[in-house]
C-alpha atoms as a PDB file:
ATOM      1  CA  UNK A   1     101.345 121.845 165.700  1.00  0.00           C
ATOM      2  CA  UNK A   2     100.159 118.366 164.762  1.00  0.00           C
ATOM      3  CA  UNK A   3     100.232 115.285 166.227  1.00  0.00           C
ATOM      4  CA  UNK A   4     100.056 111.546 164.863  1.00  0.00           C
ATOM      5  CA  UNK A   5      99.967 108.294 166.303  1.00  0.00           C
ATOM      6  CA  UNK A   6     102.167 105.448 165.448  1.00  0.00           C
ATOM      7  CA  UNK A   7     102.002 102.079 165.471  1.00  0.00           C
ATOM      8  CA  UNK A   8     105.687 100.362 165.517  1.00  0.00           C
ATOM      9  CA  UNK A   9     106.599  96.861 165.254  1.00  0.00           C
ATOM     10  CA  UNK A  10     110.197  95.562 166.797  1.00  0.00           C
ATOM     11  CA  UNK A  11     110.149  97.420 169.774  1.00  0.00           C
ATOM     12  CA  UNK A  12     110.988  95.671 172.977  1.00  0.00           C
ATOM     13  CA  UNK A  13     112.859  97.705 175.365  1.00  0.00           C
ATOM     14  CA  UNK A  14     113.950 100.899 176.727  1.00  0.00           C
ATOM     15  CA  UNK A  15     116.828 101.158 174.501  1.00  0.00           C
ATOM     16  CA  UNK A  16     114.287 100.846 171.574  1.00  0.00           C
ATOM     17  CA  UNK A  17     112.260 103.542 172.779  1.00  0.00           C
ATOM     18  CA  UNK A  18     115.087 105.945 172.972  1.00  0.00           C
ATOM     19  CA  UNK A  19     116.339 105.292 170.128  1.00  0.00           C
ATOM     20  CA  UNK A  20     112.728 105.674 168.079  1.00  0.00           C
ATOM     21  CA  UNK A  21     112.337 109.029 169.879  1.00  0.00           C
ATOM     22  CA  UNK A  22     115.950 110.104 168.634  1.00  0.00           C
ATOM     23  CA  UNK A  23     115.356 109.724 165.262  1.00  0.00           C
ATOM     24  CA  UNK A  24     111.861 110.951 165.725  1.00  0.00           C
ATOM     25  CA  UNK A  25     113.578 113.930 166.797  1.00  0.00           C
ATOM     26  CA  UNK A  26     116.214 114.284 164.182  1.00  0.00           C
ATOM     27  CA  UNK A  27     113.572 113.970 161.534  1.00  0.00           C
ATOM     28  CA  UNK A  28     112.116 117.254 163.068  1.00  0.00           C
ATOM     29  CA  UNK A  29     109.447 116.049 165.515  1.00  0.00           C
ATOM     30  CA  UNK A  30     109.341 119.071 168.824  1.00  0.00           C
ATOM     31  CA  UNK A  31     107.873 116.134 170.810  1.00  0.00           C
ATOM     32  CA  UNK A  32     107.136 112.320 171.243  1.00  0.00           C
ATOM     33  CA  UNK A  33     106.164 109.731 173.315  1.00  0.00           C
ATOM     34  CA  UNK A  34     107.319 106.183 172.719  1.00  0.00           C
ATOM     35  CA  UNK A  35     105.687 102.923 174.365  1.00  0.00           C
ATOM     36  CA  UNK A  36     107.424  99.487 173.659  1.00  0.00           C
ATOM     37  CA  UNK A  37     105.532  98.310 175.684  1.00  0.00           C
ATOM     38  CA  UNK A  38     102.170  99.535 173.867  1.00  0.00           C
ATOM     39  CA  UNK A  39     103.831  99.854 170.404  1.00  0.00           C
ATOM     40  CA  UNK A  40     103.635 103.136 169.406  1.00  0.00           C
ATOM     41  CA  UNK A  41     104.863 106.600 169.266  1.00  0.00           C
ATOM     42  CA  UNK A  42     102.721 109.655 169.753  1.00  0.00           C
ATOM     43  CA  UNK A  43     104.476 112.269 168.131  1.00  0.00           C
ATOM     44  CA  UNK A  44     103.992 116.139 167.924  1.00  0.00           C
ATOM     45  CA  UNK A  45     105.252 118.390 165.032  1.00  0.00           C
ATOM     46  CA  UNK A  46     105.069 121.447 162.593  1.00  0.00           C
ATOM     47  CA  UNK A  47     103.515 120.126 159.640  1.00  0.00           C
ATOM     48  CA  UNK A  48     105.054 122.839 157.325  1.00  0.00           C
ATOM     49  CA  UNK A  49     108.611 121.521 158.706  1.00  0.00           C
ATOM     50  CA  UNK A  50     108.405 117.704 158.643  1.00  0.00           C
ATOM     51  CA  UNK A  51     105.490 115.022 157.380  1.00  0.00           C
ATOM     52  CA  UNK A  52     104.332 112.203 158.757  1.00  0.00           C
ATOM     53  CA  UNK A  53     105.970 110.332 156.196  1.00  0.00           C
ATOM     54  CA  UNK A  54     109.047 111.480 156.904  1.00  0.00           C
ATOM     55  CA  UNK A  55     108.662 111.219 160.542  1.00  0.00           C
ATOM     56  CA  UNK A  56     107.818 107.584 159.572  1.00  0.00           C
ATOM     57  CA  UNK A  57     110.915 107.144 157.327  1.00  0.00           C
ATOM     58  CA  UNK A  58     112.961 107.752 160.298  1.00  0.00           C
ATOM     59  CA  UNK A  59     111.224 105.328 162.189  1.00  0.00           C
ATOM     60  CA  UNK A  60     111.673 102.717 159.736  1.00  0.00           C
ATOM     61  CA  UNK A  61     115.583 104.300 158.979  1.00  0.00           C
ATOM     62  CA  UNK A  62     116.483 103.527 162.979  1.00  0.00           C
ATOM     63  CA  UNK A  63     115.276  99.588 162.157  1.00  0.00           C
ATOM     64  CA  UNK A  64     111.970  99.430 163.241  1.00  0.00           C
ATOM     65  CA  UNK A  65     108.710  98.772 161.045  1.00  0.00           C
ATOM     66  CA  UNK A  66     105.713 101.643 161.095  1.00  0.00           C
ATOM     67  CA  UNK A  67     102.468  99.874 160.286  1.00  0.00           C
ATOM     68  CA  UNK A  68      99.982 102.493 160.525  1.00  0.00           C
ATOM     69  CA  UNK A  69      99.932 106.366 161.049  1.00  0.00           C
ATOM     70  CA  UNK A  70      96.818 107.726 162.793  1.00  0.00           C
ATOM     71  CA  UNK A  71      96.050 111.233 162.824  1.00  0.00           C
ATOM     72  CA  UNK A  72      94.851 112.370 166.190  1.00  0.00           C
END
């Protein structure tokens, strides 16, 4: 497993969270932890299932913007 942090603009509520973690989670993530409050989504994976890219593509698909991905 790998995990990535990401910073996400447009975030502002619970709703926002949950819905960032859903579509983290469609995308193929096995685990995540979204802050609106902090702006960012720490997010676990298999990195021969899903890329960060793509994790990030269905970040930006749900409406919100992904300005950086940090590996951690």
């Amino acid at each position: 497993m790998t995990t990535v942090r990401m910073k996400v603009k447009g975030m502002s509520c619970s709703h926002c969270e949950r819905r960032v973690a859903d579509a983290l989670k469609k995308a193929g993530a096995s685990d995540s932890v979204v802050s609106a409050k902090d702006g960012s989504a720490t997010v676990t994976f298999d990195p021969d299932k899903v890329s960060p890219q793509q994790l990030a593509q269905a970040v930006r698909d749900a409406g919100y913007e992904v300005v950086e991905v940090i590996p951690t």
